[in-house]
C-alpha atoms as a PDB file:
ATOM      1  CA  UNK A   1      34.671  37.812 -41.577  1.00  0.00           C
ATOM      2  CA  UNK A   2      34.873  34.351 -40.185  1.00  0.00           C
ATOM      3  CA  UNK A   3      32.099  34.696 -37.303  1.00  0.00           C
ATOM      4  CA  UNK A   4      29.450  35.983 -40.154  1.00  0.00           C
ATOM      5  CA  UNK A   5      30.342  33.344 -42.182  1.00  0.00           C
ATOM      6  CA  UNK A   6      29.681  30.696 -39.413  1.00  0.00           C
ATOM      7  CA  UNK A   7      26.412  32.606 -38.580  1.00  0.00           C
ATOM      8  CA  UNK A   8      25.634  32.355 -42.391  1.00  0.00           C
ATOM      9  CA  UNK A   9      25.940  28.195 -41.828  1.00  0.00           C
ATOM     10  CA  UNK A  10      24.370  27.612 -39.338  1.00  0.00           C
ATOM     11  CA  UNK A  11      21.240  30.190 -40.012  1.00  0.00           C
ATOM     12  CA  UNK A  12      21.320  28.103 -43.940  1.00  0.00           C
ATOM     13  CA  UNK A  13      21.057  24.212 -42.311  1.00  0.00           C
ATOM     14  CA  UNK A  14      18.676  22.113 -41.553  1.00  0.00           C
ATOM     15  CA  UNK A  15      17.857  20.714 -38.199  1.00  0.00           C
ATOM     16  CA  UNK A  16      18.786  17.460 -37.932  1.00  0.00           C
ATOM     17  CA  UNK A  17      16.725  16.509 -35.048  1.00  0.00           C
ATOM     18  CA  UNK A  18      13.626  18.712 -35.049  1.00  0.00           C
ATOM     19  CA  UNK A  19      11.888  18.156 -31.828  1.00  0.00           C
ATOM     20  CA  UNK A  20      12.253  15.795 -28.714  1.00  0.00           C
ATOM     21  CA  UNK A  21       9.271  13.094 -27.658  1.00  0.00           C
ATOM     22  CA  UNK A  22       9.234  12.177 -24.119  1.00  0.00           C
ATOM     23  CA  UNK A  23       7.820   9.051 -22.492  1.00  0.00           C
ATOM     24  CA  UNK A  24       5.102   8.395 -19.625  1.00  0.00           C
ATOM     25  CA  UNK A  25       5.521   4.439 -18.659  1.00  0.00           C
ATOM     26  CA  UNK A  26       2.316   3.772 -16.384  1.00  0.00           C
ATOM     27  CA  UNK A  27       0.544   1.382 -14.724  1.00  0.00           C
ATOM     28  CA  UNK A  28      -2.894   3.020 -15.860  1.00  0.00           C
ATOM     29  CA  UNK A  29      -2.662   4.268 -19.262  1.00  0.00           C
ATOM     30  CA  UNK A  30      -5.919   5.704 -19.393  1.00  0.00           C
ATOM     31  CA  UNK A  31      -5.971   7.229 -16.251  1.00  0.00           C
ATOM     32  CA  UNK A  32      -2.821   8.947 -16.996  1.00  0.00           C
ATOM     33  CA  UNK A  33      -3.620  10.518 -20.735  1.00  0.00           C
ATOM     34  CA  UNK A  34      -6.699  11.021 -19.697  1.00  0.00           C
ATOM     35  CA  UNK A  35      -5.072  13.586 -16.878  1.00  0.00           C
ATOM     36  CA  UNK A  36      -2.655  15.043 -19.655  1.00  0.00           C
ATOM     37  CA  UNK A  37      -5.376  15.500 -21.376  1.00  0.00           C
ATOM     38  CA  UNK A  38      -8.327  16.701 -19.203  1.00  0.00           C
ATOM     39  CA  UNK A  39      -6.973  17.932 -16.669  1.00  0.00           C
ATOM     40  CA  UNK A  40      -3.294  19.224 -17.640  1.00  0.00           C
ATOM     41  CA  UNK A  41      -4.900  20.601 -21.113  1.00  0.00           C
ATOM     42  CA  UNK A  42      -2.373  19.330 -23.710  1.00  0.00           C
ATOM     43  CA  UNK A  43      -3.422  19.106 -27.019  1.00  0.00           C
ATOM     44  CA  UNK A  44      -3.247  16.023 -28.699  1.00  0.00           C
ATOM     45  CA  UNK A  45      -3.015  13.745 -32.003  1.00  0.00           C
ATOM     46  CA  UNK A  46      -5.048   9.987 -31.995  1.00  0.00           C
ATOM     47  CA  UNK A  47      -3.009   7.914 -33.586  1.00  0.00           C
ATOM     48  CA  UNK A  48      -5.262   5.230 -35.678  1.00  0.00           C
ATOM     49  CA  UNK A  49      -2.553   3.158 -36.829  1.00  0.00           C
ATOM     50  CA  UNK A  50      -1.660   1.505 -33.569  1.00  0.00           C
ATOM     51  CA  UNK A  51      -3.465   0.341 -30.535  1.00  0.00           C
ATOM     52  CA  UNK A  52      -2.464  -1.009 -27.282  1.00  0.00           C
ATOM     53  CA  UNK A  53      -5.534  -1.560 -25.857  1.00  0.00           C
ATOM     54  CA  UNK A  54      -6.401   0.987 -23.923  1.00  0.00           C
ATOM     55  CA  UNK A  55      -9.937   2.730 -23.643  1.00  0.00           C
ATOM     56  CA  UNK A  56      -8.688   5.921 -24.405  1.00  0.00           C
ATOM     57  CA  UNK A  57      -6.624   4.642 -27.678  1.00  0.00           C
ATOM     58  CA  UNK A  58      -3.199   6.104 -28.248  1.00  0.00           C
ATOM     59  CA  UNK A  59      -2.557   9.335 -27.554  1.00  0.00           C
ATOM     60  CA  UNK A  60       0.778  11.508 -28.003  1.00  0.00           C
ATOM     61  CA  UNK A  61       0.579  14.905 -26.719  1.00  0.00           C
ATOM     62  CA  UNK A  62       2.030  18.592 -27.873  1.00  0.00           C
ATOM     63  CA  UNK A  63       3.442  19.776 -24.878  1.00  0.00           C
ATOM     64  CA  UNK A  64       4.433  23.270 -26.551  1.00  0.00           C
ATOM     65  CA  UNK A  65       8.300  24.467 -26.464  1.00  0.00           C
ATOM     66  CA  UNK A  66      10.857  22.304 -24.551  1.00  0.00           C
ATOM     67  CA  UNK A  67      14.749  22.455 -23.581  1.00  0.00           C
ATOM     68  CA  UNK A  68      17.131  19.980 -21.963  1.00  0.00           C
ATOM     69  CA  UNK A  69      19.368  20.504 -19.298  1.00  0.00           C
ATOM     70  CA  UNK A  70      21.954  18.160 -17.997  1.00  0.00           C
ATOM     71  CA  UNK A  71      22.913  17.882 -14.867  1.00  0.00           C
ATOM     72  CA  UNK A  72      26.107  16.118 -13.046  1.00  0.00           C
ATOM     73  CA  UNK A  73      25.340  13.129 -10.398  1.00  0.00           C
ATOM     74  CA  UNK A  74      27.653  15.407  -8.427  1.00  0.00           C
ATOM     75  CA  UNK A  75      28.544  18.661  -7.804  1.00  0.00           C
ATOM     76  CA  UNK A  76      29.234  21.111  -5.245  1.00  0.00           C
ATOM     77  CA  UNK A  77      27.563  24.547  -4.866  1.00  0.00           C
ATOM     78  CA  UNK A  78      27.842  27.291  -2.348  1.00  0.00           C
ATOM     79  CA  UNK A  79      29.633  24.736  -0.199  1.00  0.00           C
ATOM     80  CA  UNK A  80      27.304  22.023  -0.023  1.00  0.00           C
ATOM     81  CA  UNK A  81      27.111  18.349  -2.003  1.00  0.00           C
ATOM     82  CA  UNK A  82      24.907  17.512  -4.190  1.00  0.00           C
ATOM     83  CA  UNK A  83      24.358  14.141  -5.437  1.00  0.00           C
ATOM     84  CA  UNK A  84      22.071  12.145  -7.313  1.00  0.00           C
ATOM     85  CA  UNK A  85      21.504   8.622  -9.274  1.00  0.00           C
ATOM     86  CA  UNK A  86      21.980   8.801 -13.163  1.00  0.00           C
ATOM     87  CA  UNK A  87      18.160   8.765 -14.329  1.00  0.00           C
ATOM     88  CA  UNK A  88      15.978  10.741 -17.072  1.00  0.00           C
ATOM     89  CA  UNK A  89      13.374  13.400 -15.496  1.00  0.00           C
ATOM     90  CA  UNK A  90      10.569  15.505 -17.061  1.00  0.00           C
ATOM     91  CA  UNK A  91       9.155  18.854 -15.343  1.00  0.00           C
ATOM     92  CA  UNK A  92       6.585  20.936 -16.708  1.00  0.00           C
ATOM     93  CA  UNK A  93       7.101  24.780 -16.466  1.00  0.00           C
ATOM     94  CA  UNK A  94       5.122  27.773 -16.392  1.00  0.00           C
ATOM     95  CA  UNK A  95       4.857  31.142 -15.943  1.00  0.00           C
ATOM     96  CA  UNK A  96       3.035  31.642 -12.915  1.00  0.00           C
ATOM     97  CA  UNK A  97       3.192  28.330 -10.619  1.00  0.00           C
ATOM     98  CA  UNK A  98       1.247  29.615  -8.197  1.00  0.00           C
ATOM     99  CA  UNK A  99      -1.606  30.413 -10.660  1.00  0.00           C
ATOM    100  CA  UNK A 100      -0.960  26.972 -12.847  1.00  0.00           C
ATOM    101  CA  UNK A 101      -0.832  24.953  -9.366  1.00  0.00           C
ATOM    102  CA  UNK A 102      -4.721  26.240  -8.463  1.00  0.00           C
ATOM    103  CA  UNK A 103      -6.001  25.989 -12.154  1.00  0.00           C
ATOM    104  CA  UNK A 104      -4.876  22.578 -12.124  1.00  0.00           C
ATOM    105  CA  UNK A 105      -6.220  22.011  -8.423  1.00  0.00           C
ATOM    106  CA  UNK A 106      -9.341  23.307  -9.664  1.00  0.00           C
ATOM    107  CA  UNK A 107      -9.419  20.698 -12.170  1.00  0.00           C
ATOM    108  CA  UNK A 108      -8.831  17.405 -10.038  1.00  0.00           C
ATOM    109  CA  UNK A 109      -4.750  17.721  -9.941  1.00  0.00           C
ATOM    110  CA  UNK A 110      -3.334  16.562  -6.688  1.00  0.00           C
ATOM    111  CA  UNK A 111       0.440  18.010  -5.358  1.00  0.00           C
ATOM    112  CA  UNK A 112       2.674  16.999  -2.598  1.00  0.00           C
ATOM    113  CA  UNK A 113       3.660  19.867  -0.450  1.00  0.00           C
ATOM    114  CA  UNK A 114       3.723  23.241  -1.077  1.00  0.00           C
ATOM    115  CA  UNK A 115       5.815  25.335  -3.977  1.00  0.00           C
ATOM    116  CA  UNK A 116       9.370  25.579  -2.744  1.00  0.00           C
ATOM    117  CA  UNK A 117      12.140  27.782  -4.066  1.00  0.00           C
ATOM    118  CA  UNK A 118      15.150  25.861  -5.210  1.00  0.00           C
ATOM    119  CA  UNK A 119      17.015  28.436  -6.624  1.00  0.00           C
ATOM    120  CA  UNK A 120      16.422  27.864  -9.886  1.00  0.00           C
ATOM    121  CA  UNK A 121      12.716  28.288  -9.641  1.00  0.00           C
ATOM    122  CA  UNK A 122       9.553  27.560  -7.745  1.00  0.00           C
ATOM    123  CA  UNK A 123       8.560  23.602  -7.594  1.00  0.00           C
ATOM    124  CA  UNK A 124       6.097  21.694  -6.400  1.00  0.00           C
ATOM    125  CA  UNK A 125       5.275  18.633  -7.445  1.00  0.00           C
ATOM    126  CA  UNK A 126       2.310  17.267  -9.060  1.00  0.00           C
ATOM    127  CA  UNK A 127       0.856  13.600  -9.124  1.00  0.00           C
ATOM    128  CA  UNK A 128       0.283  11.992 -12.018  1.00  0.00           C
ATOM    129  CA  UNK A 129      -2.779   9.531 -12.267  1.00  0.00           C
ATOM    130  CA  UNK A 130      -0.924   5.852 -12.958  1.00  0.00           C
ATOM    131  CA  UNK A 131       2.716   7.663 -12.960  1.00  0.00           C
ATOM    132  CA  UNK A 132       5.201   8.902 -11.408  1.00  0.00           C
ATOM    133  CA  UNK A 133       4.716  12.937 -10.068  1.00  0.00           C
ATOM    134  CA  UNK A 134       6.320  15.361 -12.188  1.00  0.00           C
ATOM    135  CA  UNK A 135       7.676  18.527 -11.404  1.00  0.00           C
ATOM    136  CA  UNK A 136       6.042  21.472 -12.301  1.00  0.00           C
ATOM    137  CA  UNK A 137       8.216  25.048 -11.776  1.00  0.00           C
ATOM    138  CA  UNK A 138       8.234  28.393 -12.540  1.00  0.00           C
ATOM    139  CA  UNK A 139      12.105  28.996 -13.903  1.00  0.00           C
ATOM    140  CA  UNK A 140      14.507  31.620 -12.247  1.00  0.00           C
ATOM    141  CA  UNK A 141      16.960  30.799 -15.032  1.00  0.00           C
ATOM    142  CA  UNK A 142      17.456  31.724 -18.394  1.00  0.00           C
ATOM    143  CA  UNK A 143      15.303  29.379 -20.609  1.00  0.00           C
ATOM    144  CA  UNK A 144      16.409  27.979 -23.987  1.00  0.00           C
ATOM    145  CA  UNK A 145      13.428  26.847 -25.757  1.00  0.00           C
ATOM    146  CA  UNK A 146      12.822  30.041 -27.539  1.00  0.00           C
ATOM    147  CA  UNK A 147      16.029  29.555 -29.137  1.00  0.00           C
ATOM    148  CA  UNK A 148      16.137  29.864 -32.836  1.00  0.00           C
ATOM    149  CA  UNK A 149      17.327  26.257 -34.179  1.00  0.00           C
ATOM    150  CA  UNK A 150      18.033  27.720 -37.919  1.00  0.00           C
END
């Protein structure tokens, strides 16, 4: 009787945080939302009530479902280190990278190197007018963003 009655409160709340926003910093503003938004496809909202300056006016993007992993600085795995600095990092996935990689070729998208299995998925990573590349992968592992929140 417990578990359904847990199931019962958490199906009957509210989300307290309903969606995450991510941030591009660049050195080229328009350059770089006009690739989101060109060339990568993403819909987007214009929002009138602020302005930075920029030709293209400010733009904030729906980039469809989304998850969040987290990941330790260190770990081992299959008896090899693994280490990292403590940063923030955004990937793009798809379905088919091989297919999203030449659509997005197609369109003006440069990538450096070719899609490389890392276990967890295919990767390759994609340049980013302005910004920093971003990953873009096709996931081996289970994804959470279809995830019911209610």
């Amino acid at each position: 009787m417990r578990e359904v009655d847990s199931r019962r409160r958490l199906r009957d709340r509210v989300a307290m945080i309903t969606s995450m926003h991510a941030l591009i910093y660049s050195d080229d503003v328009d350059a770089t939302r006009t690739f989101l938004r060109d060339v990568v496809g993403f819909p987007f909202v214009h929002d009138s009530g602020t302005s930075d300056g920029s030709a293209t006016g400010w733009l904030i993007f729906g980039t469809g479902p989304s998850e969040l992993g987290v990941h330790p600085t260190r770990s081992e795995w299959d008896g090899q280190v693994y280490e990292s600095t403590r940063h923030v990092e955004i990937s793009f996935m798809c379905d088919d990278v091989v297919a999203t990689r030449a659509e997005l070729e197609a369109k003006g998208a440069n990538f450096d190197g070719d899609i490389v299995d890392q276990g967890y998925g295919l990767v390759t990573s994609m340049q980013v007018p302005g910004a920093d590349a971003i990953s873009l992968y096709e996931p081996r592992h289970t994804v959470a963003y279809p995830l019911d929140r209610s």
